[in-house]
C-alpha atoms as a PDB file:
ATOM      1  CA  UNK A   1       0.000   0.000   0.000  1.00  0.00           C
ATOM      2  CA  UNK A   2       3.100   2.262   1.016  1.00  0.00           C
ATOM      3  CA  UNK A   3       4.525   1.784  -2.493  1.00  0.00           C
ATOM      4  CA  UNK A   4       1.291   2.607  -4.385  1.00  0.00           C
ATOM      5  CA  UNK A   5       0.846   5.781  -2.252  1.00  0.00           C
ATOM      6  CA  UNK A   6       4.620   6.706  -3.141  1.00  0.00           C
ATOM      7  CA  UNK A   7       3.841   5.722  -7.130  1.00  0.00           C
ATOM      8  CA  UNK A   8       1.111   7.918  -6.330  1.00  0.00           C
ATOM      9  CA  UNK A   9       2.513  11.219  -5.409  1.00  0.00           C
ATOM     10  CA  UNK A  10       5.196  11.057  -7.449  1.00  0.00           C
ATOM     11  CA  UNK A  11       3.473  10.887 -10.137  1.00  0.00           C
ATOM     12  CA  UNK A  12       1.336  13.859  -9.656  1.00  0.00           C
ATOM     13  CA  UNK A  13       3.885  15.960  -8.899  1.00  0.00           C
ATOM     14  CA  UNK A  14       5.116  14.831 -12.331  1.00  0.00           C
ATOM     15  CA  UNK A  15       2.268  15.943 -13.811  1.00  0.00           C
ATOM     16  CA  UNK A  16       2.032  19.427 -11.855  1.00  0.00           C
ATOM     17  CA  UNK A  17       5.796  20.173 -12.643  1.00  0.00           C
ATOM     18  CA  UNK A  18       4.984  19.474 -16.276  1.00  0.00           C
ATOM     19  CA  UNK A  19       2.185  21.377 -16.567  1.00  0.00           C
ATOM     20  CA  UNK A  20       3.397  24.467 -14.666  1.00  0.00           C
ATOM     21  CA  UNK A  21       6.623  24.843 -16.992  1.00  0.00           C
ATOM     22  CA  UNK A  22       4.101  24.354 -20.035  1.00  0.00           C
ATOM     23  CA  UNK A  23       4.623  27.436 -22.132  1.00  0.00           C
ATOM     24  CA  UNK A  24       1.455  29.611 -23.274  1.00  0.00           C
ATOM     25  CA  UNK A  25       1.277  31.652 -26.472  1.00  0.00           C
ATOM     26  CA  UNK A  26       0.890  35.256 -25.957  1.00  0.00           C
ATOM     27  CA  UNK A  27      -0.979  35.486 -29.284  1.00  0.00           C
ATOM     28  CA  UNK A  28      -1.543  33.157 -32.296  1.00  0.00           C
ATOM     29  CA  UNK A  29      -2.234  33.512 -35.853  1.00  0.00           C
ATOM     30  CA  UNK A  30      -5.895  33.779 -35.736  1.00  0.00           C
ATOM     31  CA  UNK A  31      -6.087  36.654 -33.711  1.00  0.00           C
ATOM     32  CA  UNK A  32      -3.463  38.177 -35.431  1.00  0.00           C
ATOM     33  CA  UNK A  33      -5.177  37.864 -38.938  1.00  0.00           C
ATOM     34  CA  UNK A  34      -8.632  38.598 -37.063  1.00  0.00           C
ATOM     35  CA  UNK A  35      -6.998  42.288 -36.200  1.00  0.00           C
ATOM     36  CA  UNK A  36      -5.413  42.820 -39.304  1.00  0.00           C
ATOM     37  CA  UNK A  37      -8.575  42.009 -40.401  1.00  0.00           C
ATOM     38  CA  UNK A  38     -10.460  44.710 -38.276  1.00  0.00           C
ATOM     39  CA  UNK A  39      -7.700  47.421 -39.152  1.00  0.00           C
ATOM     40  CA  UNK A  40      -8.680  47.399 -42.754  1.00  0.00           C
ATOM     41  CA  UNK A  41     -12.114  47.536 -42.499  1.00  0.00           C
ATOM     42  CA  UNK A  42     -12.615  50.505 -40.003  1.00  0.00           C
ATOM     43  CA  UNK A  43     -13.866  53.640 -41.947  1.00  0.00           C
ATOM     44  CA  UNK A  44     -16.123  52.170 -44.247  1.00  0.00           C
ATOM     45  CA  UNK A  45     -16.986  54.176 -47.455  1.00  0.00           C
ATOM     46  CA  UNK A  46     -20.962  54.197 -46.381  1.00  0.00           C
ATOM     47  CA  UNK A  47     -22.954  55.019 -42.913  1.00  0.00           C
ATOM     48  CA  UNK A  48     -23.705  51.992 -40.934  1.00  0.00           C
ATOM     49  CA  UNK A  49     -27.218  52.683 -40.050  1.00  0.00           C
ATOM     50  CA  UNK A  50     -27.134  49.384 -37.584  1.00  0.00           C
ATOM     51  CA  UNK A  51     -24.896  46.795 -36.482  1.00  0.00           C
ATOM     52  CA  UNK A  52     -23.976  44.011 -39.843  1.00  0.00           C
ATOM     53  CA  UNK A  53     -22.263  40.852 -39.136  1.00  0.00           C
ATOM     54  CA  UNK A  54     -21.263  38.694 -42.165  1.00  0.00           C
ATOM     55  CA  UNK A  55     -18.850  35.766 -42.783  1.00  0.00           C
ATOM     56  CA  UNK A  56     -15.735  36.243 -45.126  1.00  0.00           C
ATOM     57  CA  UNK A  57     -14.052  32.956 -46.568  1.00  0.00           C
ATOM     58  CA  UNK A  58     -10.680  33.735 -48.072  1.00  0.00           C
ATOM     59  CA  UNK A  59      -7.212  31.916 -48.887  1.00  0.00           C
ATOM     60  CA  UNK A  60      -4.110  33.350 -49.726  1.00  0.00           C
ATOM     61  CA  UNK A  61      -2.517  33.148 -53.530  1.00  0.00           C
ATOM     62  CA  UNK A  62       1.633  32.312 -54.110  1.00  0.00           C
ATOM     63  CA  UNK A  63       2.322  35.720 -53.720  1.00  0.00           C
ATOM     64  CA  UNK A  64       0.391  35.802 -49.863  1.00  0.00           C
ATOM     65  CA  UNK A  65      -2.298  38.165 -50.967  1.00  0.00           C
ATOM     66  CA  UNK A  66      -6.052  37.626 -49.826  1.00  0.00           C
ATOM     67  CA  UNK A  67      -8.423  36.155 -51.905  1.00  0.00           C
ATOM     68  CA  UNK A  68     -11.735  36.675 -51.212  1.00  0.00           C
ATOM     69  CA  UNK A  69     -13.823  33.960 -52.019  1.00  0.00           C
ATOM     70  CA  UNK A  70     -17.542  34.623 -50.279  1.00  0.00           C
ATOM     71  CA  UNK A  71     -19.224  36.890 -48.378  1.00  0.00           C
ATOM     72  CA  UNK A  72     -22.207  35.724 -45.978  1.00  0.00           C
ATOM     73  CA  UNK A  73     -24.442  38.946 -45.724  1.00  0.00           C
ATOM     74  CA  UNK A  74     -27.665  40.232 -46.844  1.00  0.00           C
ATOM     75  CA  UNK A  75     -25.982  43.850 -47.431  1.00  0.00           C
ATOM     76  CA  UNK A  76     -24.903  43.661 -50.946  1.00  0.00           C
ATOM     77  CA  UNK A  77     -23.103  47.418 -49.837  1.00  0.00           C
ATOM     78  CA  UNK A  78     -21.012  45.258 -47.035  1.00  0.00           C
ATOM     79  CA  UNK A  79     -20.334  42.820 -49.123  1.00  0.00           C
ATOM     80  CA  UNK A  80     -18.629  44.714 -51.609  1.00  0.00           C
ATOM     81  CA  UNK A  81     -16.876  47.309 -49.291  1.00  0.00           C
ATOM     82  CA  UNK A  82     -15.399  43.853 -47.759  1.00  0.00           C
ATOM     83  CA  UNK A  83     -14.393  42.745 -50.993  1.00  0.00           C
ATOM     84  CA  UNK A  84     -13.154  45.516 -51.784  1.00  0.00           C
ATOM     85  CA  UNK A  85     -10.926  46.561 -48.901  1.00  0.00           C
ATOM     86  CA  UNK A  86      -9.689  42.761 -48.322  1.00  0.00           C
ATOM     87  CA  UNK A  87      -8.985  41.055 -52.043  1.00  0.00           C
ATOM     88  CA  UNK A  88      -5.236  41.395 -53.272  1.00  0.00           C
ATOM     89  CA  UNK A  89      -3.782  42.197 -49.857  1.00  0.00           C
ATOM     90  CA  UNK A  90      -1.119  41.248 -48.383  1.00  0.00           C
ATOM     91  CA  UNK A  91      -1.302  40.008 -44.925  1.00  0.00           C
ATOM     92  CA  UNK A  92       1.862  40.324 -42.540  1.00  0.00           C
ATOM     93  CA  UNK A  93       0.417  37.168 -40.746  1.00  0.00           C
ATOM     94  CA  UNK A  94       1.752  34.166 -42.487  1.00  0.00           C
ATOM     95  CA  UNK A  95      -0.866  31.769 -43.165  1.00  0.00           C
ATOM     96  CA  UNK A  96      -0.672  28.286 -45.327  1.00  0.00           C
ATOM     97  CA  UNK A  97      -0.963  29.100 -48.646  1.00  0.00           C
ATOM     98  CA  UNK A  98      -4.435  27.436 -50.878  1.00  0.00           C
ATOM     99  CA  UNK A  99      -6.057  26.692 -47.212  1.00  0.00           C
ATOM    100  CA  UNK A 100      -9.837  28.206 -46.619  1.00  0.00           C
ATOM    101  CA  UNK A 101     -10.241  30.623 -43.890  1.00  0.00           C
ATOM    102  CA  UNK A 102     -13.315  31.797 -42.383  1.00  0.00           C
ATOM    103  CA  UNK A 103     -13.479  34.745 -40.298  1.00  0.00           C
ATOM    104  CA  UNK A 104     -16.876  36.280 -38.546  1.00  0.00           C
ATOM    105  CA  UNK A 105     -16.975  40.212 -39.171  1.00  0.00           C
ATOM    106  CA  UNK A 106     -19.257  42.785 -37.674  1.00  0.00           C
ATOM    107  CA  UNK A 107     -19.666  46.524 -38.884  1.00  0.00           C
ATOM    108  CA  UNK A 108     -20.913  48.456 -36.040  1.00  0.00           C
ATOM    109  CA  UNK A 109     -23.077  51.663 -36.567  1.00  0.00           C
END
């Protein structure tokens, strides 16, 4: 019984030494590429009369430039100011080339 309390202990302070030098990112790609994102669509073009959320699905080309493949909204005016301010640029994120992204958006009035 001794030995399987010893087994025991030692193995969670195993675990607890592990998991306390465990290293934590201070910020990943997503939210990187999700502010990026929200940089170059402040100032839209148009009055936002109320709050529009819509979904943008992009990948990125050879060169690393957005493509903008869809966007989910029922504001044809949002829809092309996204398109507009997002396709052919480059992001200073780097992402995997030819991979579909998906990123929730919201224009606040």
């Amino acid at each position: 019984m001794k030995k399987l309390q010893a087994i025991l202990l030692a193995t969670v302070l195993l675990v607890g030494s592990v998991a306390s030098a465990a290293v934590i990112p201070t910020k990943d790609k997503k939210s990187a590429t999700s502010e990026e994102i929200r940089v170059l669509l402040t100032d839209p073009t148009f009055t936002v009369e109320e709050d529009t959320s819509a979904y943008v699905t992009f990948m990125l080309n050879k060169e690393g430039e957005m493509i903008v493949l869809t966007v989910e909204t029922e504001d044809a005016v949002v829809e092309s100011f996204v398109k507009a301010r997002l396709n052919y640029h480059k992001l200073s994120t780097p992402l995997e080339i030819g991979k579909e992204y998906k990123v929730p958006i919201v224009l606040k009035a």
